[in-house]
PDB file of N, CA and C in Angstrom:
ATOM      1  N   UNK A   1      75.147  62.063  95.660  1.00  0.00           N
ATOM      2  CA  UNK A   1      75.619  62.018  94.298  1.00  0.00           C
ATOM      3  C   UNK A   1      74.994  63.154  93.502  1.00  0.00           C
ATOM      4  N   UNK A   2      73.671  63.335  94.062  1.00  0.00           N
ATOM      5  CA  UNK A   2      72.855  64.538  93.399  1.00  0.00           C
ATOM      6  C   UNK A   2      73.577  65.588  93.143  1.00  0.00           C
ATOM      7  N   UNK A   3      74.477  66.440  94.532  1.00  0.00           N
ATOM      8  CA  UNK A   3      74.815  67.710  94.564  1.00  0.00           C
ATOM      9  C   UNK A   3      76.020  67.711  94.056  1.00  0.00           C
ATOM     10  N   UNK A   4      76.826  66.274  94.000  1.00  0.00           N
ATOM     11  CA  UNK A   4      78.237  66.410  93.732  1.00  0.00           C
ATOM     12  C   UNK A   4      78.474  65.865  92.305  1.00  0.00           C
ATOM     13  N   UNK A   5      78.119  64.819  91.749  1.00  0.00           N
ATOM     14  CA  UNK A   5      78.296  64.372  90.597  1.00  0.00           C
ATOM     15  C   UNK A   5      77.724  65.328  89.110  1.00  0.00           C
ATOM     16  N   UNK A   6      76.573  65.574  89.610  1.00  0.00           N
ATOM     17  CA  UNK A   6      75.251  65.703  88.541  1.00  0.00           C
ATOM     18  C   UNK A   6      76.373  67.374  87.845  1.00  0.00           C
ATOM     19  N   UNK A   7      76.892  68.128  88.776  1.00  0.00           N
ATOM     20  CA  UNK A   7      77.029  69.616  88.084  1.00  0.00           C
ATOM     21  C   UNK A   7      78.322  69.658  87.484  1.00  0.00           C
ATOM     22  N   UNK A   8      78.723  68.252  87.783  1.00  0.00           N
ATOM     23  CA  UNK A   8      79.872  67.919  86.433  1.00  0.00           C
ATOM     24  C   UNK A   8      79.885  67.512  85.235  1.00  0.00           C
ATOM     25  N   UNK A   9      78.632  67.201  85.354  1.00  0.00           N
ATOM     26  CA  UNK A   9      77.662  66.499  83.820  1.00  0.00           C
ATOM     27  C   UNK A   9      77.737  67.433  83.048  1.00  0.00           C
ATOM     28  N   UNK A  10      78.154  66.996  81.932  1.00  0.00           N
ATOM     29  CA  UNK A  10      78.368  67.821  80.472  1.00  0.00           C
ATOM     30  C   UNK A  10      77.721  67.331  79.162  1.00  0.00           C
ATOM     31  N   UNK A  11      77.154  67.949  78.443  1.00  0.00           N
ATOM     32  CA  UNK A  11      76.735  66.861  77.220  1.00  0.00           C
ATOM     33  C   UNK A  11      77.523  68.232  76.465  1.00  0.00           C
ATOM     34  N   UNK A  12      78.280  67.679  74.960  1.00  0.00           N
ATOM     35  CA  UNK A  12      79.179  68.443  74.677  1.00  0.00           C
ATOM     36  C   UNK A  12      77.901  68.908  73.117  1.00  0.00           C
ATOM     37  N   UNK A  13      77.929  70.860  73.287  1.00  0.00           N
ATOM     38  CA  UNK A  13      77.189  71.428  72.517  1.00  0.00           C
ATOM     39  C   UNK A  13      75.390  72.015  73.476  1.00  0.00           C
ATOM     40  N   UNK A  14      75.951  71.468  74.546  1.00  0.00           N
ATOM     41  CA  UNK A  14      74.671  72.063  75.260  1.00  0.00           C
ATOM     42  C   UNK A  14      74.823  72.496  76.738  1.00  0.00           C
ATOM     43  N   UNK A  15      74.331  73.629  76.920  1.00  0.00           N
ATOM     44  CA  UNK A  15      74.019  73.977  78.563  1.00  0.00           C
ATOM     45  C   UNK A  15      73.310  73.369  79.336  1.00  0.00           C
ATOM     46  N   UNK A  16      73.836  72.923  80.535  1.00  0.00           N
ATOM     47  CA  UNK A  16      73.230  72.335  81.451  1.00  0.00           C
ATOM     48  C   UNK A  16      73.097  73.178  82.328  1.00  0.00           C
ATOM     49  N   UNK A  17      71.506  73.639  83.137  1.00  0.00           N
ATOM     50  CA  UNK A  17      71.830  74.671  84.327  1.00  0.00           C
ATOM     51  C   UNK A  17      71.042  73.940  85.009  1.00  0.00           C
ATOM     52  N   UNK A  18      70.416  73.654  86.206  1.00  0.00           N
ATOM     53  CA  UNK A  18      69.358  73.345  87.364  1.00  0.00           C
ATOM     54  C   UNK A  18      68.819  74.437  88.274  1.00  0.00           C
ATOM     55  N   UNK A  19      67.404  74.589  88.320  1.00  0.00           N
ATOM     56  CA  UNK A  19      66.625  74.927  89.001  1.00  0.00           C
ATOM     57  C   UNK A  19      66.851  75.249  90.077  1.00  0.00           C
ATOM     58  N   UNK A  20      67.050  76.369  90.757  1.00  0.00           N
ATOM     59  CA  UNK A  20      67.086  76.464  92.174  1.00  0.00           C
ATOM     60  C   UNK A  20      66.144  75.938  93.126  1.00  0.00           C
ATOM     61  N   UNK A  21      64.791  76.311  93.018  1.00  0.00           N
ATOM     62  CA  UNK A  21      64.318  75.618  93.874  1.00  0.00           C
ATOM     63  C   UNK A  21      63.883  74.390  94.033  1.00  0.00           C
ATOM     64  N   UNK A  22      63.665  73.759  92.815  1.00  0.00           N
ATOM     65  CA  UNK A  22      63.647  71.880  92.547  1.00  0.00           C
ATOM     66  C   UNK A  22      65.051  71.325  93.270  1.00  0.00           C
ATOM     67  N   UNK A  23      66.060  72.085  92.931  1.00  0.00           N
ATOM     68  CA  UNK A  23      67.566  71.462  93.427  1.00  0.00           C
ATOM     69  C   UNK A  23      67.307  71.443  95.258  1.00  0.00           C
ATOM     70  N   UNK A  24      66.395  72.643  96.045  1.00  0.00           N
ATOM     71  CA  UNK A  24      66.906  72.883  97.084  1.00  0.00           C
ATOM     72  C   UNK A  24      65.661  71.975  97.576  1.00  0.00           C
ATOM     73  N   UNK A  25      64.363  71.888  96.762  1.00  0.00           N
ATOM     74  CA  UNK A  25      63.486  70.850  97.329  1.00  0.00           C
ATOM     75  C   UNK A  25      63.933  69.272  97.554  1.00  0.00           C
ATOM     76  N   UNK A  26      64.807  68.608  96.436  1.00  0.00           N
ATOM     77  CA  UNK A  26      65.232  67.766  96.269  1.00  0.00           C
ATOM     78  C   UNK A  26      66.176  67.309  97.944  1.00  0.00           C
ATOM     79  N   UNK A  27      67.001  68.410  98.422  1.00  0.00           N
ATOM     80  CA  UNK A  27      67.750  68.561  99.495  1.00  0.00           C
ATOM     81  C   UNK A  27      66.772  68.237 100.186  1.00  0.00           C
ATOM     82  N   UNK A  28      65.947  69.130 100.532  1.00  0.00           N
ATOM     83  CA  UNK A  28      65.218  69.082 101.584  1.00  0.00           C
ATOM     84  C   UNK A  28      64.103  67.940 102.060  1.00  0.00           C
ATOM     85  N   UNK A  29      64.295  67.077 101.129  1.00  0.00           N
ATOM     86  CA  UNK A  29      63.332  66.209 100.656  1.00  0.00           C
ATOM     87  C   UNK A  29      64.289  64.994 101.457  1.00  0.00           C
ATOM     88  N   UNK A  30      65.490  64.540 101.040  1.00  0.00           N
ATOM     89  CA  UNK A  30      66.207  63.850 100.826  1.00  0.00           C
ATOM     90  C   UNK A  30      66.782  64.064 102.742  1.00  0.00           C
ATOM     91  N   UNK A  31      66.719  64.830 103.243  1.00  0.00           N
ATOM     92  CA  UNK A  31      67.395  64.934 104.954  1.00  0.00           C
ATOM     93  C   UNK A  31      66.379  64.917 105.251  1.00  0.00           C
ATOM     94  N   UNK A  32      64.728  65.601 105.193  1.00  0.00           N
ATOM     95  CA  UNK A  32      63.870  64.917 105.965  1.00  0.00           C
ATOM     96  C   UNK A  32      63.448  63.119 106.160  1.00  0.00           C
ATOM     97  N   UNK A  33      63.647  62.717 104.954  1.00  0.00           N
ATOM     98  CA  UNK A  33      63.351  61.513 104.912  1.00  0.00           C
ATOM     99  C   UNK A  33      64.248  60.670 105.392  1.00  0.00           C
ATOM    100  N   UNK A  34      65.272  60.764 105.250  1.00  0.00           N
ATOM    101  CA  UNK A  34      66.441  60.135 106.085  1.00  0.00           C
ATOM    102  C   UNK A  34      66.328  60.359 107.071  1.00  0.00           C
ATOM    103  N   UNK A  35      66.111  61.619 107.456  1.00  0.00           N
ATOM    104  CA  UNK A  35      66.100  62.202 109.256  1.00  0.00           C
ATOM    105  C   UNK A  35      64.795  61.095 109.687  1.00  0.00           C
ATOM    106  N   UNK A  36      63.932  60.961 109.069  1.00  0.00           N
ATOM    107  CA  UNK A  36      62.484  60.053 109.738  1.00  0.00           C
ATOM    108  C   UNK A  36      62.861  58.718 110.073  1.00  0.00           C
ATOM    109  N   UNK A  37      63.727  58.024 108.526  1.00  0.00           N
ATOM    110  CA  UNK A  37      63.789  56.569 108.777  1.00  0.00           C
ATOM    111  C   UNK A  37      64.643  56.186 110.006  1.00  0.00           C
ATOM    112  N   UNK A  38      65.511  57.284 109.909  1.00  0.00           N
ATOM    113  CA  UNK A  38      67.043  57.258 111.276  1.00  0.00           C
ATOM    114  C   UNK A  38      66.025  57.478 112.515  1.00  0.00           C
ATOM    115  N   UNK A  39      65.290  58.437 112.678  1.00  0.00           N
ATOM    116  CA  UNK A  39      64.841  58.523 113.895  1.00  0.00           C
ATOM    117  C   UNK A  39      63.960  57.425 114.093  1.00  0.00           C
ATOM    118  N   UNK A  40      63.003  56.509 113.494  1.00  0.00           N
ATOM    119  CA  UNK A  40      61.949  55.957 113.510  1.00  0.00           C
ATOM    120  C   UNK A  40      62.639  55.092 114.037  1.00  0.00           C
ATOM    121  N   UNK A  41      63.939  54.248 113.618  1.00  0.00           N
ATOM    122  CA  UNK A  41      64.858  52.988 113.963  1.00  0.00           C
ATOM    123  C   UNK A  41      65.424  53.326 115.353  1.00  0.00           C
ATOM    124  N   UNK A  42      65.682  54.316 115.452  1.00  0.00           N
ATOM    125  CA  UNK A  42      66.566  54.955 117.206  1.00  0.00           C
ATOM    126  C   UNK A  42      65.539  54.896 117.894  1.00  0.00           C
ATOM    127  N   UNK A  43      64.024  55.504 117.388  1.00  0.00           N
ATOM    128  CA  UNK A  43      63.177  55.188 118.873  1.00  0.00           C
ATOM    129  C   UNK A  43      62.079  53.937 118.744  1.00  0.00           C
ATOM    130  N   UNK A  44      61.976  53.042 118.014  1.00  0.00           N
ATOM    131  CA  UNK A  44      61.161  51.670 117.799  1.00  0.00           C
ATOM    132  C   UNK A  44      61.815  50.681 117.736  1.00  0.00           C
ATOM    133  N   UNK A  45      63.150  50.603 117.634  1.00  0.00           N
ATOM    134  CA  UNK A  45      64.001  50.087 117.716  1.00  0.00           C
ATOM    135  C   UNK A  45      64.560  49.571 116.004  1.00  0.00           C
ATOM    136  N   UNK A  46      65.089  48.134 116.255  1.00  0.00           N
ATOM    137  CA  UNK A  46      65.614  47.372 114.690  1.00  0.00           C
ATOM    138  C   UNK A  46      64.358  46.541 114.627  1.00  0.00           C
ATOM    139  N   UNK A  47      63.112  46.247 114.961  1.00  0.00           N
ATOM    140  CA  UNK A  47      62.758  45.183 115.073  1.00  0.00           C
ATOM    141  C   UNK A  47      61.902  45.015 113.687  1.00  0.00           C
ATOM    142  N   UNK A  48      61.001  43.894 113.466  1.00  0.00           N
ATOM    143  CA  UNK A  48      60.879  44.108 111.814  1.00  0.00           C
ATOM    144  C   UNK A  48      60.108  44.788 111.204  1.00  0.00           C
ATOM    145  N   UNK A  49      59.060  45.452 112.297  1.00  0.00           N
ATOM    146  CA  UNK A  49      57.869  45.987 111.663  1.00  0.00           C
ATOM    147  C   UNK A  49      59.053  48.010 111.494  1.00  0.00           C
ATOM    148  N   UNK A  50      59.276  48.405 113.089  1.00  0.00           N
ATOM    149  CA  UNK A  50      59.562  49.486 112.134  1.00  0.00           C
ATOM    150  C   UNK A  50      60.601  49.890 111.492  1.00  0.00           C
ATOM    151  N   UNK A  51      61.626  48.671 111.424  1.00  0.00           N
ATOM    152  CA  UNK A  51      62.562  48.783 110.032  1.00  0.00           C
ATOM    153  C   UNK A  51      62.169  48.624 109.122  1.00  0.00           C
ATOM    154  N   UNK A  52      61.279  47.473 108.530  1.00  0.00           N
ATOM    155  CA  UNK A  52      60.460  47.503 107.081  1.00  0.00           C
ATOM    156  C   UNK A  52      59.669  49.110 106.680  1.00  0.00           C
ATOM    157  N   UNK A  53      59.415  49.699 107.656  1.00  0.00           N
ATOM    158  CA  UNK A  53      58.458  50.885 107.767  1.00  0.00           C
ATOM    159  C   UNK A  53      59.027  51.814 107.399  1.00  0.00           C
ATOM    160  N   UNK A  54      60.372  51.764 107.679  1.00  0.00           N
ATOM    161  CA  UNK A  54      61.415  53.357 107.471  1.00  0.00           C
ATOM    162  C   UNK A  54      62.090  52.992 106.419  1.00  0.00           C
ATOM    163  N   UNK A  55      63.091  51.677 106.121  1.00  0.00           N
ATOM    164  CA  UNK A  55      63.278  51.475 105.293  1.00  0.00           C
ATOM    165  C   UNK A  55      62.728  51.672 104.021  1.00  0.00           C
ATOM    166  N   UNK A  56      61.207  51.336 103.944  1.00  0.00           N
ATOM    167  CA  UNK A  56      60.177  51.602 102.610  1.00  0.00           C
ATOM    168  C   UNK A  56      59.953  53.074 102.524  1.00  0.00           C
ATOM    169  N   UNK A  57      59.904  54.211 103.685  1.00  0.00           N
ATOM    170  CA  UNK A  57      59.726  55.516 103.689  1.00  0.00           C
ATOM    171  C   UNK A  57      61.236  56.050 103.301  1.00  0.00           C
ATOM    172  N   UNK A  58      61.916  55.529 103.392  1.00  0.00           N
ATOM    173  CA  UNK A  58      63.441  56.498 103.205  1.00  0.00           C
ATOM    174  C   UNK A  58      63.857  55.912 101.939  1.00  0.00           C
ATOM    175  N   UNK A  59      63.385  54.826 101.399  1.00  0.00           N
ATOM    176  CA  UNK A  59      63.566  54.428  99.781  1.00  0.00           C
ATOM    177  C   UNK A  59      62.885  55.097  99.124  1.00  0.00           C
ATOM    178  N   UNK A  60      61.552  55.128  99.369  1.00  0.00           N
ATOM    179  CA  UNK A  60      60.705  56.235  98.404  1.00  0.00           C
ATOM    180  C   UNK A  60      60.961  57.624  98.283  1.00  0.00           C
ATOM    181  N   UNK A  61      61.402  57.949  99.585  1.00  0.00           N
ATOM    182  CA  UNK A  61      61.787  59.544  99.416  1.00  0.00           C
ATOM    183  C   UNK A  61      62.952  59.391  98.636  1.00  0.00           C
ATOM    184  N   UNK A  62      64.145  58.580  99.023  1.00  0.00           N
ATOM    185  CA  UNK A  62      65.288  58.657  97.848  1.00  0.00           C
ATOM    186  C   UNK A  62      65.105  59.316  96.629  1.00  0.00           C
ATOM    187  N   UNK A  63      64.193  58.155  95.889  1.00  0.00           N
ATOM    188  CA  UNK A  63      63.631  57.853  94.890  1.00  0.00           C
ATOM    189  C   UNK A  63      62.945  59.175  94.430  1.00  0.00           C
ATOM    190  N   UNK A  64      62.456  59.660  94.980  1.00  0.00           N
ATOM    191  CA  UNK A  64      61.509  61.054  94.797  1.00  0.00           C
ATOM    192  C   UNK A  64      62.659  62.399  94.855  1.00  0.00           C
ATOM    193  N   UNK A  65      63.369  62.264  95.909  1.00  0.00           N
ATOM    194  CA  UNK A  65      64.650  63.342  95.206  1.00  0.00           C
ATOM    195  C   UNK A  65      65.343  63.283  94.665  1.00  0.00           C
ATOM    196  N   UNK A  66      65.871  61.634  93.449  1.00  0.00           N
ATOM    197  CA  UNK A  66      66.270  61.396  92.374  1.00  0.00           C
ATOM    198  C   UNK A  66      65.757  62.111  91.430  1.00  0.00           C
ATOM    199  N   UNK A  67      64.095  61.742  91.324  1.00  0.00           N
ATOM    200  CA  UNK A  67      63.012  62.384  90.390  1.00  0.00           C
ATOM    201  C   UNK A  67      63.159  63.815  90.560  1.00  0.00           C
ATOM    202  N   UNK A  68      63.095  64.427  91.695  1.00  0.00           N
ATOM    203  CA  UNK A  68      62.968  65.978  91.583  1.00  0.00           C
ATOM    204  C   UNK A  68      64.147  66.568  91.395  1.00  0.00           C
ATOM    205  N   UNK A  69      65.551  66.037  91.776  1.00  0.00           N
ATOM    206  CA  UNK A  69      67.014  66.608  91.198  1.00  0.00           C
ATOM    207  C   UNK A  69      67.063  66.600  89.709  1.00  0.00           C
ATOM    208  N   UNK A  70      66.290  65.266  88.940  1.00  0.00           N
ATOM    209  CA  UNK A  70      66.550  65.073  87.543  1.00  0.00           C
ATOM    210  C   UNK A  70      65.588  65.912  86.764  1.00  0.00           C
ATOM    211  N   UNK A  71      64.265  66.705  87.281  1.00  0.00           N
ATOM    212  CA  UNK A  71      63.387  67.451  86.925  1.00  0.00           C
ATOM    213  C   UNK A  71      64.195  68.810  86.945  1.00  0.00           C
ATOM    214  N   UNK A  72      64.748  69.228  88.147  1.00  0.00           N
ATOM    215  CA  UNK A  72      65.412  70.674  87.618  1.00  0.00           C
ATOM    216  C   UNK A  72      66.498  70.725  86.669  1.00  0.00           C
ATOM    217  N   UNK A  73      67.026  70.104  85.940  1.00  0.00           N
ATOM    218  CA  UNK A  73      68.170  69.844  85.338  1.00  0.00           C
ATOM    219  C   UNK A  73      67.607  70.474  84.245  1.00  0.00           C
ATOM    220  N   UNK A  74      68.091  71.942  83.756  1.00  0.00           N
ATOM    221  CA  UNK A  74      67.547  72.379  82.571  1.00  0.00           C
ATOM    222  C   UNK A  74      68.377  72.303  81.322  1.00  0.00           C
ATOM    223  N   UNK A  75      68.384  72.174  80.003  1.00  0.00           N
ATOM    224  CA  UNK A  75      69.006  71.911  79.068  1.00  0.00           C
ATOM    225  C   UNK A  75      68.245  71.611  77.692  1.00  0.00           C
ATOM    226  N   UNK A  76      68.963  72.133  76.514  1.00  0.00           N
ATOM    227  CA  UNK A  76      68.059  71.870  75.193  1.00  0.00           C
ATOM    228  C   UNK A  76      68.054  70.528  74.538  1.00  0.00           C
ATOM    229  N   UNK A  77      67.154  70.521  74.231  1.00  0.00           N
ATOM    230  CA  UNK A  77      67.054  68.986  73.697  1.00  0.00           C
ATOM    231  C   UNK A  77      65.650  68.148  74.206  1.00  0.00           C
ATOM    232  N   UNK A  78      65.278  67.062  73.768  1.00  0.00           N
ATOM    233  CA  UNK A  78      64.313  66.504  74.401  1.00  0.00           C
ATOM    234  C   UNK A  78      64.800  65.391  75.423  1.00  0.00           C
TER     235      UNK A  78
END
């Protein structure tokens, strides 16, 4: 939603631009962490300890390239 929604966002009377490299950390942030929880489940299997484990690591990273997509978002105003 980050890369596709967000650069349609308009607030009317102001420029919106984003950060290149917050935008590309955010990416990079967001496929490693997915890439971990996916791999962690393919080789430990479904069982509960390391699904709770990846699950909680691939929510937080979410969460953290929410925060760092919404940090490069430059624009006037407070």
């Amino acid at each position: 939603m980050r890369f596709i929604a967000m650069p349609g966002f308009q607030v009317s009377e102001t420029d919106i631009s984003h950060d290149g490299t917050l935008t590309f950390l955010s990416l990079l942030v967001a496929t490693l962490v997915v890439g971990a929880g996916v791999f962690t489940v393919g080789c430990r299997g479904a069982r509960p300890v390391p699904l709770l484990a990846a699950g909680l690591f691939t929510g937080l990273g979410v969460a953290g390239t929410h925060y760092l997509g919404t940090a490069a978002m430059r624009m006037n105003g407070p």
